[in-house]
N, C-alpha and C. Protein backbone atom coordinates (compact mmCIF):
# COMPACT_ATOMS: atom_id res chain seq x y z
N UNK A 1 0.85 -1.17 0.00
CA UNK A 1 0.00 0.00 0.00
C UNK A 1 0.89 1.23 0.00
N UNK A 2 0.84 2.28 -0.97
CA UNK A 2 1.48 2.98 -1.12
C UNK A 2 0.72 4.79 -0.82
N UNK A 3 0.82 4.77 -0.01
CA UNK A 3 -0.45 5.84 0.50
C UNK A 3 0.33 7.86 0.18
N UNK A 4 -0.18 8.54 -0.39
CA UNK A 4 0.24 10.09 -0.32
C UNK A 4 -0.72 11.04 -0.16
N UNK A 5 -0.71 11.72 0.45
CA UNK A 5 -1.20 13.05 0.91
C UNK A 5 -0.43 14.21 0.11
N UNK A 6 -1.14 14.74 -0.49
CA UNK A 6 -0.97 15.34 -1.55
C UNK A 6 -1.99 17.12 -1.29
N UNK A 7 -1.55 18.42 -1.68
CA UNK A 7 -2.37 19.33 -1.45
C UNK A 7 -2.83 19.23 -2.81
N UNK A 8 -4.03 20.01 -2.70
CA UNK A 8 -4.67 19.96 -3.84
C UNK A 8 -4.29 20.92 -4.52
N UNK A 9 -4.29 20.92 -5.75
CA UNK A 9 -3.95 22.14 -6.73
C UNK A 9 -4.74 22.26 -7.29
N UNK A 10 -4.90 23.80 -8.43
CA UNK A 10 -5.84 24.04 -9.10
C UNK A 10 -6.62 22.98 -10.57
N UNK A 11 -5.79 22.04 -10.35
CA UNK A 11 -5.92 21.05 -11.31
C UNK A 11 -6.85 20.19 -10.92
N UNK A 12 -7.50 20.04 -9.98
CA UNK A 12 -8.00 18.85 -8.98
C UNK A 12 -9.45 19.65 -8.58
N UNK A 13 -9.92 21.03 -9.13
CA UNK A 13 -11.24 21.23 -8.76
C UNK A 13 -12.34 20.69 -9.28
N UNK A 14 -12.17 19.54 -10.68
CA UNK A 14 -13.50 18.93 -10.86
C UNK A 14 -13.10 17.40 -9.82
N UNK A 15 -11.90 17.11 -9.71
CA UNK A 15 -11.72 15.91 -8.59
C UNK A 15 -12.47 15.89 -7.50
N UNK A 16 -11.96 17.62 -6.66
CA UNK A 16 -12.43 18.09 -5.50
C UNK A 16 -13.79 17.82 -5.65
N UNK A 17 -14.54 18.51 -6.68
CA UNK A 17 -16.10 18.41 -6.71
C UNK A 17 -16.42 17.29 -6.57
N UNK A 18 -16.70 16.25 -7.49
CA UNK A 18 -16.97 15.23 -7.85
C UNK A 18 -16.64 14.15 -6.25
N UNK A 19 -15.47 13.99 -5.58
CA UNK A 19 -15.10 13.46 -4.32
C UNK A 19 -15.85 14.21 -3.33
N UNK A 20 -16.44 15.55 -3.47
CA UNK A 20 -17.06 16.34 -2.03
C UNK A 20 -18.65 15.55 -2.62
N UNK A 21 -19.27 15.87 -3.55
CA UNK A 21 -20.12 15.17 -3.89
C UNK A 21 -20.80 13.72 -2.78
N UNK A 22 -19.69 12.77 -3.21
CA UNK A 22 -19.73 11.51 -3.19
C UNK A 22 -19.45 11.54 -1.16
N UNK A 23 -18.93 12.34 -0.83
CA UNK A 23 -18.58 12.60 0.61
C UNK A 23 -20.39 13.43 0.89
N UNK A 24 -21.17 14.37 0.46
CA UNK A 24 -21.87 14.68 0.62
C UNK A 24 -23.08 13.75 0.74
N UNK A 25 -23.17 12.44 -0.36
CA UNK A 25 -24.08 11.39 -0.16
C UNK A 25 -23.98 10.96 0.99
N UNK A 26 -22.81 10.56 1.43
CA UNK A 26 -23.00 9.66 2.61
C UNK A 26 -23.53 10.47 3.36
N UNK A 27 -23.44 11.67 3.75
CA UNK A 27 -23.58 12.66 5.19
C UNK A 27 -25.07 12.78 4.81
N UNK A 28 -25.90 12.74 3.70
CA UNK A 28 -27.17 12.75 3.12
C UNK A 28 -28.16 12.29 4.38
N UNK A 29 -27.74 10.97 4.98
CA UNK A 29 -28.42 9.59 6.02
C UNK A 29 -28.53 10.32 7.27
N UNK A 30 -27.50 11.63 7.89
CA UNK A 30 -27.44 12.28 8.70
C UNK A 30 -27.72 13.63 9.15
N UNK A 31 -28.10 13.83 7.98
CA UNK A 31 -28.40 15.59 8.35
C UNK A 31 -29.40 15.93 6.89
N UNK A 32 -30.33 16.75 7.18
CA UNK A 32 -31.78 17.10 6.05
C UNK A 32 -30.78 18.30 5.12
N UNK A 33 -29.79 18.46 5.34
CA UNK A 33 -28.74 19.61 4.38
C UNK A 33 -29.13 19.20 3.18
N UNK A 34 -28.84 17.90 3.03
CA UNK A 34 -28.30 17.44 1.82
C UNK A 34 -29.80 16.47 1.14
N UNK A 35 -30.42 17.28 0.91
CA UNK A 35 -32.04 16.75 0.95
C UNK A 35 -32.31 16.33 -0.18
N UNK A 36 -31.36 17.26 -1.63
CA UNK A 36 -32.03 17.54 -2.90
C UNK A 36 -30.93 17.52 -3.92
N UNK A 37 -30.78 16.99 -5.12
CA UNK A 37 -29.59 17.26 -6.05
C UNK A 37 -30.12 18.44 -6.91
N UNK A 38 -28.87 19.04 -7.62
CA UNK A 38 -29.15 20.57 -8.28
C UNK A 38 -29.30 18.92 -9.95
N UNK A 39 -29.46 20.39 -10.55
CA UNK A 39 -29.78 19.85 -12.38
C UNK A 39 -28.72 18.83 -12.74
N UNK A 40 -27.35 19.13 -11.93
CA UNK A 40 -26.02 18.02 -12.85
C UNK A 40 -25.97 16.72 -11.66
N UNK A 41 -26.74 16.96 -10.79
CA UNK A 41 -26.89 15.94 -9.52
C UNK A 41 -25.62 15.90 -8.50
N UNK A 42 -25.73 17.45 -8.28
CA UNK A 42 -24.76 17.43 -7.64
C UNK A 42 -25.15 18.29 -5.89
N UNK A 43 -25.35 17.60 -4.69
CA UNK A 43 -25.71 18.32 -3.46
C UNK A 43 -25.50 19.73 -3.26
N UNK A 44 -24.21 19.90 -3.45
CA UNK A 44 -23.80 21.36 -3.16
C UNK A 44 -22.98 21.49 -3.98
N UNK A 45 -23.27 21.92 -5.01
CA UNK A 45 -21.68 22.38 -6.53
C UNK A 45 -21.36 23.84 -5.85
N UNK A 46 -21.65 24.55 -5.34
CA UNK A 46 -20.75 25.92 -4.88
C UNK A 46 -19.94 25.26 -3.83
N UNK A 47 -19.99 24.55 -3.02
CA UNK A 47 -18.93 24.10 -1.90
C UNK A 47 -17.39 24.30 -2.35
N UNK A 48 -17.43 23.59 -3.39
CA UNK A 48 -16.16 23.56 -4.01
C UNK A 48 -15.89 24.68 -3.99
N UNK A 49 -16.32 25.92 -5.10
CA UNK A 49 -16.17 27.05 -5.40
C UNK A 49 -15.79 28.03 -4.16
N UNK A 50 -16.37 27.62 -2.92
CA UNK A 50 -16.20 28.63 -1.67
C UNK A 50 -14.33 27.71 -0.63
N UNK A 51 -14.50 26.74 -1.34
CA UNK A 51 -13.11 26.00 -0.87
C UNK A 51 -11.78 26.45 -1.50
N UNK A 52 -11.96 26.50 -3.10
CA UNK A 52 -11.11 26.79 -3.64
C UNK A 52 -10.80 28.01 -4.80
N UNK A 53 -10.92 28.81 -4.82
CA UNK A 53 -8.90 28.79 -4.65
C UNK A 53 -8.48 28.22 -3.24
N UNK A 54 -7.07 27.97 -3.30
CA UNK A 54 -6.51 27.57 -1.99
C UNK A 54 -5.81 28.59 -1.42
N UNK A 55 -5.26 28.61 -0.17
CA UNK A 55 -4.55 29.32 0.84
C UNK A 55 -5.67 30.18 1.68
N UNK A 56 -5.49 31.31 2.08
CA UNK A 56 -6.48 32.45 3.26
C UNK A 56 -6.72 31.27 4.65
N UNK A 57 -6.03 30.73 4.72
CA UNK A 57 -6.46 29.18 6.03
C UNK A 57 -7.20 28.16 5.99
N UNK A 58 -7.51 27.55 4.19
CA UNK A 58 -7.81 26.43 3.79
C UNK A 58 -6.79 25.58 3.15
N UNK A 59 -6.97 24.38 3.72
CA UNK A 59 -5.76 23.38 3.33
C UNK A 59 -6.80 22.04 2.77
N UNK A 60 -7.08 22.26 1.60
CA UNK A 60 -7.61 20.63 1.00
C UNK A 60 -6.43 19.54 0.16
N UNK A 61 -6.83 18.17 0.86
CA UNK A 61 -5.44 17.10 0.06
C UNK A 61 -6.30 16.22 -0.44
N UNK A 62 -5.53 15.83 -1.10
CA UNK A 62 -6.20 14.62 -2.15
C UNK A 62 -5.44 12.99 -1.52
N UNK A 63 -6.27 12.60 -0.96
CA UNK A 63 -5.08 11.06 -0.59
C UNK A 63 -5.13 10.22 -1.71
N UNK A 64 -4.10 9.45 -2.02
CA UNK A 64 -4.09 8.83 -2.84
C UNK A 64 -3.58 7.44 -2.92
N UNK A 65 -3.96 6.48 -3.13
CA UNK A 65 -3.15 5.00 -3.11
C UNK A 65 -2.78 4.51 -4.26
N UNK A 66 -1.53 4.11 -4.89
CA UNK A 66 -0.70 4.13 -5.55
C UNK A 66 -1.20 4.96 -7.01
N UNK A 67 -1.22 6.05 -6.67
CA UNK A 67 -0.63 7.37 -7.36
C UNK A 67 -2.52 7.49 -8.03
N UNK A 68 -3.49 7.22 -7.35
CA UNK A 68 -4.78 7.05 -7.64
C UNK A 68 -5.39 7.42 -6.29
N UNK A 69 -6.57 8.53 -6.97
CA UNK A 69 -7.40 9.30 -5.87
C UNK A 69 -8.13 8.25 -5.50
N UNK A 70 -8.43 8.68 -3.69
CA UNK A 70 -9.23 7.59 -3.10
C UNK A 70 -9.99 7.95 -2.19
N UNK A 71 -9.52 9.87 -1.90
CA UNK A 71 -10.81 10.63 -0.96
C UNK A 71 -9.95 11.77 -0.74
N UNK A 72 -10.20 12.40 0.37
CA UNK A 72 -9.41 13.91 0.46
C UNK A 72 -9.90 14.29 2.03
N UNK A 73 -8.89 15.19 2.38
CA UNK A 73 -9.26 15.92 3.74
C UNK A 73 -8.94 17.39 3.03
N UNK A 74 -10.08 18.07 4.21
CA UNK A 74 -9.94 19.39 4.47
C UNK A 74 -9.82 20.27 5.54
N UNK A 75 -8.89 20.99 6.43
CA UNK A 75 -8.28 21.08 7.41
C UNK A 75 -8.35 22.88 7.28
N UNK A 76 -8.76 23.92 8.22
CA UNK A 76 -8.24 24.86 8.25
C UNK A 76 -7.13 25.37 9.23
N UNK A 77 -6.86 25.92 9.69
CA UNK A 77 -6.55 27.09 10.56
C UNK A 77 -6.93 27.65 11.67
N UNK A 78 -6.34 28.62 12.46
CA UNK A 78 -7.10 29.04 13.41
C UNK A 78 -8.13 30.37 13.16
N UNK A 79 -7.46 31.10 11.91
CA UNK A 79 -9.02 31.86 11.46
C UNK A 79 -10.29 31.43 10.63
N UNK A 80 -10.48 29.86 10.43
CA UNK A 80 -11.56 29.30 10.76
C UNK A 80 -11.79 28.84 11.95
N UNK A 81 -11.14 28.39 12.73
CA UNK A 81 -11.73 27.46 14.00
C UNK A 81 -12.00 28.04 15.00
N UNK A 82 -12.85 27.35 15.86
CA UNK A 82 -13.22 27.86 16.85
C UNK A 82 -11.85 28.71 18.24
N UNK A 83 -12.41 29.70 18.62
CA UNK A 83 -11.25 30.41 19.79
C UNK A 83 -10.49 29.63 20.39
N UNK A 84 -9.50 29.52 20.35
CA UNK A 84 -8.55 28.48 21.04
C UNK A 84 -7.73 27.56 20.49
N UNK A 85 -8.14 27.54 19.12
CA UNK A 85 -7.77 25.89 18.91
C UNK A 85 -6.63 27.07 17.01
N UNK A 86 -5.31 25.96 17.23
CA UNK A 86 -5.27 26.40 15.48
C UNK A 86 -5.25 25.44 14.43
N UNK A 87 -5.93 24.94 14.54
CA UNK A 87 -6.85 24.14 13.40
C UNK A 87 -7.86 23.47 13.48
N UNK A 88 -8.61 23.36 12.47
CA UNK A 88 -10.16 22.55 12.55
C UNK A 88 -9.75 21.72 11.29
N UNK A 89 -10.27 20.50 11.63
CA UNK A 89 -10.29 19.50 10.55
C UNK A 89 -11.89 19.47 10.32
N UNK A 90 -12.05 19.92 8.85
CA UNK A 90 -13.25 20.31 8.66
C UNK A 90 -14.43 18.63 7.69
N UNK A 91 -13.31 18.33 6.64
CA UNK A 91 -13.48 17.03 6.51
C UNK A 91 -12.52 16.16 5.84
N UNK A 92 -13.16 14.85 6.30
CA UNK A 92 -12.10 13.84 5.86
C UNK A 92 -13.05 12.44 5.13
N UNK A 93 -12.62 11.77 3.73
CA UNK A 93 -13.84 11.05 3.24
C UNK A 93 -12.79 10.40 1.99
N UNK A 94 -13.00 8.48 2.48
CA UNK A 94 -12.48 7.85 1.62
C UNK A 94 -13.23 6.77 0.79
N UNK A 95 -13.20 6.49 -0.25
CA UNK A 95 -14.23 6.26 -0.81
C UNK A 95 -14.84 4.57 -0.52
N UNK A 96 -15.49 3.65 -0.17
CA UNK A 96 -16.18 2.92 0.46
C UNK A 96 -14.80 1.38 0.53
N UNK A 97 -14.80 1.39 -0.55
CA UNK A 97 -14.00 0.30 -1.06
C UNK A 97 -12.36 0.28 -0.54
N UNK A 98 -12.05 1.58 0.34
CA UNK A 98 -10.56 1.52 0.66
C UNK A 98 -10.63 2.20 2.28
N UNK A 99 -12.06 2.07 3.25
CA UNK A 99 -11.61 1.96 4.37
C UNK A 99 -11.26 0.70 5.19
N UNK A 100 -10.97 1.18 6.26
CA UNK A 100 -10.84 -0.24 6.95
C UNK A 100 -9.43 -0.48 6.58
N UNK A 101 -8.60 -0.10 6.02
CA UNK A 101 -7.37 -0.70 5.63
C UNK A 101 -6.51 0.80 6.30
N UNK A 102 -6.26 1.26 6.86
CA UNK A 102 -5.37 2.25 7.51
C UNK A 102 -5.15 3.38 6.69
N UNK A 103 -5.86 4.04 5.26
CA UNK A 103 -5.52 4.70 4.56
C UNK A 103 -5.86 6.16 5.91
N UNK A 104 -7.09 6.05 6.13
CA UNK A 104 -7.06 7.62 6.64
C UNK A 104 -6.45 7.81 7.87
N UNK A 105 -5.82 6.93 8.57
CA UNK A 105 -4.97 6.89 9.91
C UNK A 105 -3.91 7.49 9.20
N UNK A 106 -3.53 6.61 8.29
CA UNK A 106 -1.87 7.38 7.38
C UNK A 106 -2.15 8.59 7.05
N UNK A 107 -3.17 9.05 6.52
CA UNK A 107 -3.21 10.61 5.68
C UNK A 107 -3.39 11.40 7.17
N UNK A 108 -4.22 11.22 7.95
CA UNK A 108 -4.35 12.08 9.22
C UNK A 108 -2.96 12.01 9.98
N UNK A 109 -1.97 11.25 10.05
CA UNK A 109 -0.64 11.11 10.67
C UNK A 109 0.09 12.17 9.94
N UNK A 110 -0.38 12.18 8.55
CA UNK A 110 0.67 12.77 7.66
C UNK A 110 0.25 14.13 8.06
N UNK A 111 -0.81 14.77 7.68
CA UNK A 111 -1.85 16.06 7.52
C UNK A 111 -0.71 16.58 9.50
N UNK A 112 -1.48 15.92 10.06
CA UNK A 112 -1.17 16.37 11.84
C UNK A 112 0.14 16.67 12.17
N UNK A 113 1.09 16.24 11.51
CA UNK A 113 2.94 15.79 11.93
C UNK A 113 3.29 17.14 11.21
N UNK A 114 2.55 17.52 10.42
CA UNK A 114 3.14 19.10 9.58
C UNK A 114 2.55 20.32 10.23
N UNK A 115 1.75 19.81 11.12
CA UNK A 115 0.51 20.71 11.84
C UNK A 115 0.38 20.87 13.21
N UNK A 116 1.60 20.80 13.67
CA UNK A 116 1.20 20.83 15.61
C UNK A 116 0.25 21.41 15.98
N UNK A 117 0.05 21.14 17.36
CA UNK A 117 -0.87 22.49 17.83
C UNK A 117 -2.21 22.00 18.62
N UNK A 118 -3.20 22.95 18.74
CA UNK A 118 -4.34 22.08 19.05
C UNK A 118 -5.63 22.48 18.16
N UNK A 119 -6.04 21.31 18.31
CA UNK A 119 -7.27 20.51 16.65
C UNK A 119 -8.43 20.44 17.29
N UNK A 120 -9.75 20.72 16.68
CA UNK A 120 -11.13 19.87 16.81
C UNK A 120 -11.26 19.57 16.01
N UNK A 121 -12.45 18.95 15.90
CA UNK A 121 -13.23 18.55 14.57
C UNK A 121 -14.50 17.67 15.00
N UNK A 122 -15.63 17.78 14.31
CA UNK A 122 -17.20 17.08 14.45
C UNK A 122 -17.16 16.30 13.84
N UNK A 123 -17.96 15.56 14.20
CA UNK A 123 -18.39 14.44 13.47
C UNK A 123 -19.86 14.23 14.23
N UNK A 124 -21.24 13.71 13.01
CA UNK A 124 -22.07 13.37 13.34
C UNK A 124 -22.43 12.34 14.46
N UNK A 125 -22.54 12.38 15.62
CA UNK A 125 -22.99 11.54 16.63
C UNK A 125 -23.44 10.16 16.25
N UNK A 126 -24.19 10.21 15.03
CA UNK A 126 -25.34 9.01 14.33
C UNK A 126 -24.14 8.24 13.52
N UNK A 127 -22.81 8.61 13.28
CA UNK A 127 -21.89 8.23 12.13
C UNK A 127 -21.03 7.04 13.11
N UNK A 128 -21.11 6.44 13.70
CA UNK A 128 -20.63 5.43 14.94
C UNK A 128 -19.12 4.83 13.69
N UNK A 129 -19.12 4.62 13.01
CA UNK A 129 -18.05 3.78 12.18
C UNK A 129 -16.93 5.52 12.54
N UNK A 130 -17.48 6.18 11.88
CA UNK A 130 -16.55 7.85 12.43
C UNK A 130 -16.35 8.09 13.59
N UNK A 131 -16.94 8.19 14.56
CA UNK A 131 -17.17 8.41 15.73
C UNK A 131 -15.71 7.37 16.18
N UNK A 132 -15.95 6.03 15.93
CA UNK A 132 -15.00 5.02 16.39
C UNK A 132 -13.60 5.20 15.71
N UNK A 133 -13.51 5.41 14.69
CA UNK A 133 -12.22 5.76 13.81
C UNK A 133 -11.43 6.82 15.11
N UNK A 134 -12.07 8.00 15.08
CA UNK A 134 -11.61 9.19 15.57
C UNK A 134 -11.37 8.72 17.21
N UNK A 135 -11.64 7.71 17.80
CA UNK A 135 -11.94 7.39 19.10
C UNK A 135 -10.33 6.72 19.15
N UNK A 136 -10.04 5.98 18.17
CA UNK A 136 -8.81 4.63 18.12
C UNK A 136 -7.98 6.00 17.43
N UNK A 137 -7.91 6.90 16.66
CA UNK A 137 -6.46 7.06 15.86
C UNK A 137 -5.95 8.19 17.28
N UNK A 138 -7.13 8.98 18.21
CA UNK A 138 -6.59 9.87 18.99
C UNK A 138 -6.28 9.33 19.44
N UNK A 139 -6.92 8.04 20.25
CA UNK A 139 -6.13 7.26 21.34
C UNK A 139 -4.53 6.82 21.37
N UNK A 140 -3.91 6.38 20.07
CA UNK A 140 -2.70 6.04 19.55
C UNK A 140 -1.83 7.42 18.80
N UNK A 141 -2.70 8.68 18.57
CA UNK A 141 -1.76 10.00 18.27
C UNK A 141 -2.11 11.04 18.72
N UNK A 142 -2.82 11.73 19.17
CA UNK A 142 -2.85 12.65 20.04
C UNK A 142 -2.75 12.51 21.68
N UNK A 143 -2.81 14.01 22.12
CA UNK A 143 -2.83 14.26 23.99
C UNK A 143 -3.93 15.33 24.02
N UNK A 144 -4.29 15.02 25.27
CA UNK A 144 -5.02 16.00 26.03
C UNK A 144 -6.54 15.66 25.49
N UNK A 145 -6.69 14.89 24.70
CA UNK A 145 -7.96 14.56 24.10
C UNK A 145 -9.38 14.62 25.20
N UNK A 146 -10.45 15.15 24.56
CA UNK A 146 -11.07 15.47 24.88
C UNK A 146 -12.54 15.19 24.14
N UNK A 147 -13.73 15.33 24.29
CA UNK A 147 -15.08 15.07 23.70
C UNK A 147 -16.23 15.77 24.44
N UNK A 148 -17.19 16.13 23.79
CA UNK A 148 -18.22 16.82 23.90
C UNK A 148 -19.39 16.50 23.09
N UNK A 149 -20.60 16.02 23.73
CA UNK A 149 -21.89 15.41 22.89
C UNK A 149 -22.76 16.07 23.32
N UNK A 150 -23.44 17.11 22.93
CA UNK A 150 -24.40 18.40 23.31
C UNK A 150 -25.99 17.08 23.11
N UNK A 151 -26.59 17.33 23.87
CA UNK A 151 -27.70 16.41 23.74
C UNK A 151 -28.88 17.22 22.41
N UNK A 152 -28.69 18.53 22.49
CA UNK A 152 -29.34 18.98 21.15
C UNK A 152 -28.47 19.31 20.04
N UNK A 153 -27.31 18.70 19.63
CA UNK A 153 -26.48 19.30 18.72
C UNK A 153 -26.59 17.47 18.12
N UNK A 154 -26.42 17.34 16.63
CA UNK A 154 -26.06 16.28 15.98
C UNK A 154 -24.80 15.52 15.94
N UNK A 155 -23.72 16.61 16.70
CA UNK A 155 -21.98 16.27 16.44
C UNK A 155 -21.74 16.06 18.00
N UNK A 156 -20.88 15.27 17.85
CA UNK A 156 -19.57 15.10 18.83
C UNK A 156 -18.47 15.58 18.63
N UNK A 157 -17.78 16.58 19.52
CA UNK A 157 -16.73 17.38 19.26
C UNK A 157 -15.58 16.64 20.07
N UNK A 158 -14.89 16.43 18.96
CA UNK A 158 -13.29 16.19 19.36
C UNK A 158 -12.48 17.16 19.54
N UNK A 159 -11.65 17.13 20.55
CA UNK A 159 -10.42 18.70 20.73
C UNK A 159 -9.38 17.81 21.12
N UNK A 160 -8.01 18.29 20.55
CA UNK A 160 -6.56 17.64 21.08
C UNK A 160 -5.51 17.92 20.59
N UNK A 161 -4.22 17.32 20.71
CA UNK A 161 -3.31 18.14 20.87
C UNK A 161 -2.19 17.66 20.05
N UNK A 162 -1.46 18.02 19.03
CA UNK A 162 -1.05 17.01 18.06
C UNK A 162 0.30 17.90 18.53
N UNK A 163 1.75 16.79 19.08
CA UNK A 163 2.92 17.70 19.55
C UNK A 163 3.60 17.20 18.48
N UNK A 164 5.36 17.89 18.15
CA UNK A 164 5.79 17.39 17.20
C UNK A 164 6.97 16.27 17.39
């Protein structure tokens, strides 16, 4: 398995689309957002457009297994994230057929090791396969870890501490 984390370039915005898409179905089961496809059947086609260009404290990667896209994370900064923290991992989504095999443990090792500091990130409460991922990779790479399940909020908030 030959795994890379890769930033995205301007070359990769119908990739980006097309992969946020397919990341948007699944989240479809969890939240009424994603209720309706536009005319090209696509959930949200501006997402992309408000992601990229890159830099201002957006960081989108393309992971890839042997030299072939297989999902992507998107990670900001601390002038997206909430007070305190300098970065939010906003999302992360590999495509059905290549979890379970350590790809997004490797790309999140990779993404975090360039990124000290301290991180949140949500995840839907109802998403238990996510929920558990994020439960096992902090346990084995981050500190100070932490969680928060608002009984009226849909997410569970992860916060922690990635040293170098």
């Amino acid at each position: 398995m030959n795994i890379t984390v890769r930033p995205a370039e301007e070359r990769d915005r119908q990739l980006v689309k097309n992969i946020f898409n397919l990341y948007q179905n699944e989240l479809c089961i969890y939240s009424d957002d994603f209720d309706a496809l536009d005319e090209n059947g696509y959930f949200a086609p501006d997402t992309v457009s408000e992601i990229l260009p890159f830099g201002d404290g957006v960081f989108p990667y393309i992971i890839e297994e042997n030299a072939r896209p297989v999902g992507f994370v998107m990670a900001t900064d601390a002038s997206y994230a909430p007070e305190g923290f300098d970065y939010c991992l906003e999302e992360i989504f590999l495509i059905r057929n290549r979890r379970k095999k350590g790809i997004a443990s490797a790309a999140m090792k990779e993404i975090t090791k360039s990124r000290p500091g301290k991180w949140t990130l949500e995840v839907y409460k109802e998403n238990t396969p996510a929920v558990s991922f994020w439960m096992r990779f902090l346990k084995e790479n981050a500190e100070d870890v932490s969680s928060d399940t608002k009984a009226n909020s849909p997410f569970t908030r992860f916060n922690f501490t990635i040293r170098r």
